[in-house]
C-alpha atoms as a PDB file:
ATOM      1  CA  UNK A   1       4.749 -35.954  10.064  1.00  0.00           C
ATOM      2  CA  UNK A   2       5.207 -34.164   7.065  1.00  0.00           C
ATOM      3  CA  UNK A   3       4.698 -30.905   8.921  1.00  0.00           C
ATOM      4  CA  UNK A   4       6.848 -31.551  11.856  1.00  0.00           C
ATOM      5  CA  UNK A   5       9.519 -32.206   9.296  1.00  0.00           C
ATOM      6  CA  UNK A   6       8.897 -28.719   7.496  1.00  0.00           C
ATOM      7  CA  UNK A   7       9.057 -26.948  11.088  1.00  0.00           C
ATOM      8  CA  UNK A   8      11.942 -28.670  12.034  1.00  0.00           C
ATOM      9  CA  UNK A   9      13.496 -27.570   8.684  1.00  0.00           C
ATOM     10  CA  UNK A  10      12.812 -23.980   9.057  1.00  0.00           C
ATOM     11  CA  UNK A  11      13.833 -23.891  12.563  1.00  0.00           C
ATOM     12  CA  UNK A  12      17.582 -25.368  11.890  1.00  0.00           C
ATOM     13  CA  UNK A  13      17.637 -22.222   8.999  1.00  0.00           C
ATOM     14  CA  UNK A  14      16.452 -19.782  11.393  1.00  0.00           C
ATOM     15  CA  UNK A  15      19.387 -20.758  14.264  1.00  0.00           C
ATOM     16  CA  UNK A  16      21.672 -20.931  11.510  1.00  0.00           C
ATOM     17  CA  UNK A  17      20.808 -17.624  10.378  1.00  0.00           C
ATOM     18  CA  UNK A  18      21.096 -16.248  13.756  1.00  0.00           C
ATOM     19  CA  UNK A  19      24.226 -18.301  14.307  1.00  0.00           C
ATOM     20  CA  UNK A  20      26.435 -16.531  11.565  1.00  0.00           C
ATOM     21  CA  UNK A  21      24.626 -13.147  12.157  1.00  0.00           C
ATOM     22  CA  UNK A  22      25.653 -10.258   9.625  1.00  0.00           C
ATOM     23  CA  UNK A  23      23.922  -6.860   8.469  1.00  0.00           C
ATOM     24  CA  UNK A  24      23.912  -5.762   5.324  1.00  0.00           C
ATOM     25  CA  UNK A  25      22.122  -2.360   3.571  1.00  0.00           C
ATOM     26  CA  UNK A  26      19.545  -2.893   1.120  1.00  0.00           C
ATOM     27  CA  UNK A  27      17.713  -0.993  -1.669  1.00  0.00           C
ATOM     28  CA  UNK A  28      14.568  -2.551  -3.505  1.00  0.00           C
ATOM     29  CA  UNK A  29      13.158  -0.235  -7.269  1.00  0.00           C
ATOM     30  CA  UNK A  30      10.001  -1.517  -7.702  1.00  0.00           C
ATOM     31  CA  UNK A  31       5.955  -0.626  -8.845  1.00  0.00           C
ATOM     32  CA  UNK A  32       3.145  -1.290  -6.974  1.00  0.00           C
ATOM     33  CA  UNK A  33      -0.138  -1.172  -8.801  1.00  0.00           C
ATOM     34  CA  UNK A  34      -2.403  -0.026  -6.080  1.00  0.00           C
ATOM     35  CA  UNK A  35      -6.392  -0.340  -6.712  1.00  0.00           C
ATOM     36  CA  UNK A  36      -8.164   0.573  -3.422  1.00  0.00           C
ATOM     37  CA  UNK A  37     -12.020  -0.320  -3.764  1.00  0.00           C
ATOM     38  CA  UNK A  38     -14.472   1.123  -1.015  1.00  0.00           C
ATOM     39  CA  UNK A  39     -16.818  -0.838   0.928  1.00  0.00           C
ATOM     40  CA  UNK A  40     -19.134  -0.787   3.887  1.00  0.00           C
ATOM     41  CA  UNK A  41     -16.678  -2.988   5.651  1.00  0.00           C
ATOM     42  CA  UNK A  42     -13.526  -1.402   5.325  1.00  0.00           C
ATOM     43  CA  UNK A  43     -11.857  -0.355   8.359  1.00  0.00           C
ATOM     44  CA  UNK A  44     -11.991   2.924  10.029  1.00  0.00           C
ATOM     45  CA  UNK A  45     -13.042   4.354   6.475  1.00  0.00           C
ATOM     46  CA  UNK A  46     -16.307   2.347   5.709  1.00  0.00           C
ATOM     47  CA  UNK A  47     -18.866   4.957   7.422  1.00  0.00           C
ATOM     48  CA  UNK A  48     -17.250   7.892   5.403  1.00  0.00           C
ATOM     49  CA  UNK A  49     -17.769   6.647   2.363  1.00  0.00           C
ATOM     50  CA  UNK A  50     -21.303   6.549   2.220  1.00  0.00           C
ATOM     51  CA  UNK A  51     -21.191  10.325   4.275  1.00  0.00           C
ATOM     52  CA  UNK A  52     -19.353  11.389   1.127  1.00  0.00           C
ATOM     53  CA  UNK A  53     -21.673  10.160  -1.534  1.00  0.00           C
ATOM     54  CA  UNK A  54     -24.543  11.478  -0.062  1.00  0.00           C
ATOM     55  CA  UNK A  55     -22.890  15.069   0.501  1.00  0.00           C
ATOM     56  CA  UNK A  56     -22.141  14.961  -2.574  1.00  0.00           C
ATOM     57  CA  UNK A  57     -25.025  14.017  -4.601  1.00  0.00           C
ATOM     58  CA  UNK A  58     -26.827  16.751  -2.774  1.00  0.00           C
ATOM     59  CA  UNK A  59     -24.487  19.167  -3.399  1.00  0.00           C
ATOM     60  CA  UNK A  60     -24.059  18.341  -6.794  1.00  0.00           C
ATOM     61  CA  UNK A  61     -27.903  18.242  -7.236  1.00  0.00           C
ATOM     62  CA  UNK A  62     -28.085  21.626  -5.447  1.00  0.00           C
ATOM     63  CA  UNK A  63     -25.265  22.948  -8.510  1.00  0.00           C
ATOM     64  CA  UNK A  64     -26.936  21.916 -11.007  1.00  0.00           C
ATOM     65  CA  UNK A  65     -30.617  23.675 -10.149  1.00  0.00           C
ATOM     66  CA  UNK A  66     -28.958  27.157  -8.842  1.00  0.00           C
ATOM     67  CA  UNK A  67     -26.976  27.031 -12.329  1.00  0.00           C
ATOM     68  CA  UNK A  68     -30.089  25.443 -14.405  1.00  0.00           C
ATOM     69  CA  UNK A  69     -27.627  22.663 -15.980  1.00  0.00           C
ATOM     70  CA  UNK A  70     -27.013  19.042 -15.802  1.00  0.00           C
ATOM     71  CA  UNK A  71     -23.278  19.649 -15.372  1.00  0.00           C
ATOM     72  CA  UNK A  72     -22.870  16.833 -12.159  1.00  0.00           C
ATOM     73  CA  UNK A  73     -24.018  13.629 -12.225  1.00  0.00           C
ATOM     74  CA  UNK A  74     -24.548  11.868  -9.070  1.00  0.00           C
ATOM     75  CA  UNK A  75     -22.200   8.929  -7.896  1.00  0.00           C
ATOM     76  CA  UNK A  76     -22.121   6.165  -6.222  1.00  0.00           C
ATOM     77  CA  UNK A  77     -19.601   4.013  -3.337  1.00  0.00           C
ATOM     78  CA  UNK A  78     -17.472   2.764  -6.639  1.00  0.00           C
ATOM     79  CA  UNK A  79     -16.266   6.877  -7.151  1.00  0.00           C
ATOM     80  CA  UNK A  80     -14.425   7.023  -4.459  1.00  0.00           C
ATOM     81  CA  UNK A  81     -11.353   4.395  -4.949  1.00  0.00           C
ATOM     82  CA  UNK A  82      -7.844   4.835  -4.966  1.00  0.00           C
ATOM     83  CA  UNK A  83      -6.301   3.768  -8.440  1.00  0.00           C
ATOM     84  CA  UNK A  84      -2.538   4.927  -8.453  1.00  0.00           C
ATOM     85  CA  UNK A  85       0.863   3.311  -9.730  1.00  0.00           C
ATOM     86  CA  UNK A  86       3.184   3.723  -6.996  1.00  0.00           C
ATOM     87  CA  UNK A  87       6.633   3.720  -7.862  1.00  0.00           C
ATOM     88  CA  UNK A  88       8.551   2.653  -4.308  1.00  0.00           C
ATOM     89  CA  UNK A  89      11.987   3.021  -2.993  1.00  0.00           C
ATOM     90  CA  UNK A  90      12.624   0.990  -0.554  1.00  0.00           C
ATOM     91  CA  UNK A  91      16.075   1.478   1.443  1.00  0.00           C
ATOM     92  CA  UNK A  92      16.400  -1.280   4.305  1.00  0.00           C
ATOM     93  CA  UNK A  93      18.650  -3.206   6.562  1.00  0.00           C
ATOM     94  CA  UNK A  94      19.137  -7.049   6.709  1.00  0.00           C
ATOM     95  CA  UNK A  95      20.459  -9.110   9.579  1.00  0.00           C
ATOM     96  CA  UNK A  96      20.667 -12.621   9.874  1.00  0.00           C
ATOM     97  CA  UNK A  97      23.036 -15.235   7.736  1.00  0.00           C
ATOM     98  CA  UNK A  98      23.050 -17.158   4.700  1.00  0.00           C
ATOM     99  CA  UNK A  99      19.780 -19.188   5.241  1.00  0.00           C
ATOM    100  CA  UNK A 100      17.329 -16.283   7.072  1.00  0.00           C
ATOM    101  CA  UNK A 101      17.459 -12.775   7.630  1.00  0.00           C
ATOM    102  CA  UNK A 102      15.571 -10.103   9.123  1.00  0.00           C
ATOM    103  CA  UNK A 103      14.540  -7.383   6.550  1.00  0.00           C
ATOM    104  CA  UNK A 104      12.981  -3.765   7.731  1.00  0.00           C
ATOM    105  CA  UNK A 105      12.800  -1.465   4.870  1.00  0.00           C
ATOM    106  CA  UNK A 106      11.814   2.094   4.922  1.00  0.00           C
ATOM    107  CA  UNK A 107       9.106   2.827   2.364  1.00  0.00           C
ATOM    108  CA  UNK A 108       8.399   6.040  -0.037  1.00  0.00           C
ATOM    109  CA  UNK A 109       5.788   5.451  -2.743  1.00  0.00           C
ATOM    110  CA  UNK A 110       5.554   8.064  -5.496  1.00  0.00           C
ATOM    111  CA  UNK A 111       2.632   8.475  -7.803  1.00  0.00           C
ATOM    112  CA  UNK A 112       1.016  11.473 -10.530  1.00  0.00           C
ATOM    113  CA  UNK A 113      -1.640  12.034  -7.312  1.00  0.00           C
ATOM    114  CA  UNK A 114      -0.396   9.585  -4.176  1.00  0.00           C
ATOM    115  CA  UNK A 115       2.635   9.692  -2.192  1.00  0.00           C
ATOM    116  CA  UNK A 116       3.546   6.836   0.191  1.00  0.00           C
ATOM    117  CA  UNK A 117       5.568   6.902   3.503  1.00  0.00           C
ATOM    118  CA  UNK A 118       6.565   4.404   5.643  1.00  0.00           C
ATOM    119  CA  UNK A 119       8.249   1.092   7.006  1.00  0.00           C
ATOM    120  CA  UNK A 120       8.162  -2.717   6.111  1.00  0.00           C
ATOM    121  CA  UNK A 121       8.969  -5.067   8.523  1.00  0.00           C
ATOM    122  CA  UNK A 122      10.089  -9.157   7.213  1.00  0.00           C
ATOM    123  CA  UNK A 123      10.461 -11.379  10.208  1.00  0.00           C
ATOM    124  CA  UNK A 124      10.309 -14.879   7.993  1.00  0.00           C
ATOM    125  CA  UNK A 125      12.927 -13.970   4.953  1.00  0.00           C
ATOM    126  CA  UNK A 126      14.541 -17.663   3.970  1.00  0.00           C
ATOM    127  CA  UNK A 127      17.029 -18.211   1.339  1.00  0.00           C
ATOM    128  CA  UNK A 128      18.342 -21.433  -0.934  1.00  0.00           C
ATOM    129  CA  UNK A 129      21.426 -20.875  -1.609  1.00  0.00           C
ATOM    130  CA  UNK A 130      23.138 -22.499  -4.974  1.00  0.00           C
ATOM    131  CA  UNK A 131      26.267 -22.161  -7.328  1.00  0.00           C
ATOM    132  CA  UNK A 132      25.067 -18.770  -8.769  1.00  0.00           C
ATOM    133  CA  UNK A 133      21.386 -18.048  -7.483  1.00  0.00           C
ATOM    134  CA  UNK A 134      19.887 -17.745  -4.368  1.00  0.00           C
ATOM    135  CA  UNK A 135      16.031 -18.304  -4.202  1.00  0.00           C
ATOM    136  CA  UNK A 136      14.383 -16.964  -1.413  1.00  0.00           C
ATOM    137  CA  UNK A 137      10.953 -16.142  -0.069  1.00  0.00           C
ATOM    138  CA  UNK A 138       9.663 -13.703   2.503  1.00  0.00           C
ATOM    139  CA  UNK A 139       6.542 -12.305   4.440  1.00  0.00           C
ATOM    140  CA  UNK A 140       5.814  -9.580   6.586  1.00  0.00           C
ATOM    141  CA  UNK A 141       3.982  -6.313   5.757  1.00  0.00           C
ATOM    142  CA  UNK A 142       4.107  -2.291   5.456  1.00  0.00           C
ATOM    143  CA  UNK A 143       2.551   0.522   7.178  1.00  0.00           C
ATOM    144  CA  UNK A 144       2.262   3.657   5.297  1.00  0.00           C
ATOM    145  CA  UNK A 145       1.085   7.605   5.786  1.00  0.00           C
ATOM    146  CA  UNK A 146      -1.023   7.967   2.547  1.00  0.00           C
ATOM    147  CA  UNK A 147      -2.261  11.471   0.725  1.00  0.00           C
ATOM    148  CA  UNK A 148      -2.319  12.856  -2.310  1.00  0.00           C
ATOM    149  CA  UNK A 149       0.230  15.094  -4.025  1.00  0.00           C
ATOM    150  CA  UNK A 150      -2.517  17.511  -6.166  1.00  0.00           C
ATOM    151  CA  UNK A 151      -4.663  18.772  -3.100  1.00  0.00           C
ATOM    152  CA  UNK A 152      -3.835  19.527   0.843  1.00  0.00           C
ATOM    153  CA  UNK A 153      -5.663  19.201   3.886  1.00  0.00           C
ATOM    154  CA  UNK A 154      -6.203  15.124   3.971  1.00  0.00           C
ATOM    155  CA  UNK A 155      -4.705  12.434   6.289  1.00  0.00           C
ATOM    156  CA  UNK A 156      -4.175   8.890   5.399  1.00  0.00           C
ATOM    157  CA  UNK A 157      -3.078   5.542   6.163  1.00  0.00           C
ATOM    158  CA  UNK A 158      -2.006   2.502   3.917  1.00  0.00           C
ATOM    159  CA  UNK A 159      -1.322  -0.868   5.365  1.00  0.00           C
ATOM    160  CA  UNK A 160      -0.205  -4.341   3.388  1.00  0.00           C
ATOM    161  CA  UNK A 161       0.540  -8.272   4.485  1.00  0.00           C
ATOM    162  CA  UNK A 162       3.029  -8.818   1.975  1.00  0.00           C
ATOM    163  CA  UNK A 163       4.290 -12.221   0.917  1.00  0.00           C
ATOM    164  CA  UNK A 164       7.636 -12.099  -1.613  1.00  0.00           C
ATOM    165  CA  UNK A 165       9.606 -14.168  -3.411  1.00  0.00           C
ATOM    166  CA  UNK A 166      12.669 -13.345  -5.314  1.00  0.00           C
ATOM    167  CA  UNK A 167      16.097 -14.455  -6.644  1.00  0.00           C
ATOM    168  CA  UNK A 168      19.434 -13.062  -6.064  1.00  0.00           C
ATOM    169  CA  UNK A 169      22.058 -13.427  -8.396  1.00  0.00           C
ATOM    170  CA  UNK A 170      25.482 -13.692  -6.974  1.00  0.00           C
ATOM    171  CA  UNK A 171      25.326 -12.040  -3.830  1.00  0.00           C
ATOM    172  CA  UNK A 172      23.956  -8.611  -4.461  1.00  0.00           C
ATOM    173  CA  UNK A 173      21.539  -8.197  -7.417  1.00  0.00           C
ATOM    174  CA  UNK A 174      17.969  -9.207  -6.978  1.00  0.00           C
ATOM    175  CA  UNK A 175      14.403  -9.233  -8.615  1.00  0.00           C
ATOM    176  CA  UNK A 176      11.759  -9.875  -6.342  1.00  0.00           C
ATOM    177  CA  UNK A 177       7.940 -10.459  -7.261  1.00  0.00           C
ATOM    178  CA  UNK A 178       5.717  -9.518  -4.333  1.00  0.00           C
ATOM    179  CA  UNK A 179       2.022 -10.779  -3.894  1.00  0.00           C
ATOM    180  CA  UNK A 180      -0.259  -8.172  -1.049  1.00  0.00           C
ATOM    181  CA  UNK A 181      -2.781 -10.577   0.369  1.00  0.00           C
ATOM    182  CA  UNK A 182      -4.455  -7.865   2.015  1.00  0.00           C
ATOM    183  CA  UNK A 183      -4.031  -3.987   1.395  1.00  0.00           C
ATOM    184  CA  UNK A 184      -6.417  -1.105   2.733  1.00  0.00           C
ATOM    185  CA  UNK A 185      -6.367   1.939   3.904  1.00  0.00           C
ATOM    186  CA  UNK A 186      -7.343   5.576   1.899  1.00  0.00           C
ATOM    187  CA  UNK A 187      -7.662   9.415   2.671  1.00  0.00           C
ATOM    188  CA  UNK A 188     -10.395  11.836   4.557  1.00  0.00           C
ATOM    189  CA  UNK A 189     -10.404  15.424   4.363  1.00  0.00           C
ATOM    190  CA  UNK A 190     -12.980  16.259   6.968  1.00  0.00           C
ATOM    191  CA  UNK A 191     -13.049  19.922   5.908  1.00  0.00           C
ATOM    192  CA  UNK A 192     -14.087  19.200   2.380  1.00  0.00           C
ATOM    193  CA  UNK A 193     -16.043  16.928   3.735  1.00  0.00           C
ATOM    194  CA  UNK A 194     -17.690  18.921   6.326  1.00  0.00           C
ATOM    195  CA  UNK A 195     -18.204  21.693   3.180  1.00  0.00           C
ATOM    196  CA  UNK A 196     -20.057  19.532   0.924  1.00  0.00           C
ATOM    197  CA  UNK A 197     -22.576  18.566   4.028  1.00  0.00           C
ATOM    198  CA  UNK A 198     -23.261  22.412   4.082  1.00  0.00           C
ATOM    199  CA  UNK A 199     -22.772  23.607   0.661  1.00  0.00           C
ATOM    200  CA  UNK A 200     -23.397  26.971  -0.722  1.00  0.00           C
ATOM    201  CA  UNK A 201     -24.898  26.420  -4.327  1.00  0.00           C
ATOM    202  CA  UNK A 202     -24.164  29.640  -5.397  1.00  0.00           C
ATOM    203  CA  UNK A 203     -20.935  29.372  -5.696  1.00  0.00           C
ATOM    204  CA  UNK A 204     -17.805  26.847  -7.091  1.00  0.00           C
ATOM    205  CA  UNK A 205     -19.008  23.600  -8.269  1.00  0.00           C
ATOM    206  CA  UNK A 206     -18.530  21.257  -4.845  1.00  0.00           C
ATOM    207  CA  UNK A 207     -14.779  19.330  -5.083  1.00  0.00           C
ATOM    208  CA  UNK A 208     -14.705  16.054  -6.239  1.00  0.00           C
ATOM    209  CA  UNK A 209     -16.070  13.645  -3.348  1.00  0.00           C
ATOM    210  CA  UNK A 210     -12.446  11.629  -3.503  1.00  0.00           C
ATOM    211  CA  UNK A 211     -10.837  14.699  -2.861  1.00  0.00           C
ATOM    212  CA  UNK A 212     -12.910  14.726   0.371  1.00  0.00           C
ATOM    213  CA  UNK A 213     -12.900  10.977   1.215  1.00  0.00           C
ATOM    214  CA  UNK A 214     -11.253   8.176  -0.716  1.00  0.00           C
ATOM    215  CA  UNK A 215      -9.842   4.326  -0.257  1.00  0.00           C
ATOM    216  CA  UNK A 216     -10.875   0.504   0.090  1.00  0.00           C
ATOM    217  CA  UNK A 217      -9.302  -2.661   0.225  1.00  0.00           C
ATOM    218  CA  UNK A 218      -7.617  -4.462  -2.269  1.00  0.00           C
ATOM    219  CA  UNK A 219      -6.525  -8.586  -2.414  1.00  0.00           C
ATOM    220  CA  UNK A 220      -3.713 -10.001  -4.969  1.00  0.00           C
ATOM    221  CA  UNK A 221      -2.000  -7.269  -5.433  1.00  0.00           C
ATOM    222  CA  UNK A 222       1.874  -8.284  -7.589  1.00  0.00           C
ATOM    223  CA  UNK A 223       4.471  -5.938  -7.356  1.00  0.00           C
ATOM    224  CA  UNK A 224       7.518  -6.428  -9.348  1.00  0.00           C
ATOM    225  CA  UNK A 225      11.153  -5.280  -7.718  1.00  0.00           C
ATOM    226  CA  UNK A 226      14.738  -5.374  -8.297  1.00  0.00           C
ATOM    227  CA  UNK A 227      17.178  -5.270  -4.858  1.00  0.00           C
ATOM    228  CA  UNK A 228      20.808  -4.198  -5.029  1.00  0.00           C
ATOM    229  CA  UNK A 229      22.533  -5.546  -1.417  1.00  0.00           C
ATOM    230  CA  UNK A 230      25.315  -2.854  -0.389  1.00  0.00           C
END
């Protein structure tokens, strides 16, 4: 009963919303602590991860006999995260009324060695309005071209389920606390990896194996944000 009541609820907001239609622009400042950590499982990258330790080890191994030192230690899966604080811009559009809105956001993430691009898409973004605040609470998720800003050659992906809430004051100023209930994605450079697999000892010490392959998956991520509506 109690959850027929809640759907009927959200369904009144949602025609209300459409009902009274308007667009507004959008721009959300925030940081996103990102903290990839590899694993067997994760999608599309899992298999690379253990390619790259083992190319590495043995390339690293191979270094440090041709050069009689003990410069490279071997790694392990754990080397090969993706620890960056993204700062994010997110410039967006949001159509609906005063109850529920639609939100898509373009998204650029900036970090010392990561760089973000992409789009967020909010289908469920409800609002409470009172005298001088307006709670609200959304959920959707981004996808995201991912690489890093110190070396070339690498291709990437990033993708997020994203559940927010926030509060507006007045009718254009926001802060927004976001919670990522699922984030993966990470980087492969298939030419630094393919050079590691057939390393000349000889020469350069081999690149670092995250330059070559790097990612994971990551659960409870919190961003912090604050929205100004145009």
């Amino acid at each position: 009963m109690v959850a027929r009541s809640c759907q009927v609820v959200v369904a009144v907001m949602l025609l209300a919303g459409v009902a009274h239609a308007d667009a507004r622009g959008v721009l959300r400042l925030g940081v996103e602590p990102l903290s990839l950590e590899p694993s067997a499982d994760t999608p599309i990258l899992g298999g690379f991860f253990d390619d790259a330790v083992t190319a590495y080890n043995a390339a690293s191994a191979a270094y440090n006999r041709a050069h009689d030192v003990m410069t490279l230690a071997p790694i392990n899966r754990s080397a090969l995260g993706v620890h960056a604080t993204m700062v994010t811009f997110a410039p967006g559009l949001e159509v609906g009324g005063e109850h529920a809105v639609f939100r898509m956001e373009a998204l650029i993430g900036l970090s010392d060695t990561h760089r973000a691009i992409g789009i967020g898409v909010y289908p469920l973004d409800l609002a409470w309005p009172m005298k001088t605040i307006t709670p609200y609470a959304a959920a959707g998720g981004t996808a995201s071209w991912l690489d890093r800003t110190d070396v070339d050659g690498e291709i990437g992906g990033l993708v997020t389920l994203r559940a927010a809430a926030g509060v507006r004051v007045g009718d254009r100023v926001s802060v927004e606390i976001g919670y990522g209930m699922y984030v993966a994605g990470g980087i492969v450079d298939s030419a630094k990896l393919h050079s590691m697999a057939h390393y000349d000892p000889n020469g350069a010490p081999p690149p670092p194996a995250d330059h070559a392959v790097a990612g994971g998956e990551q659960s409870g991520m919190i961003d912090v944000s604050l929205g100004v509506r145009m």
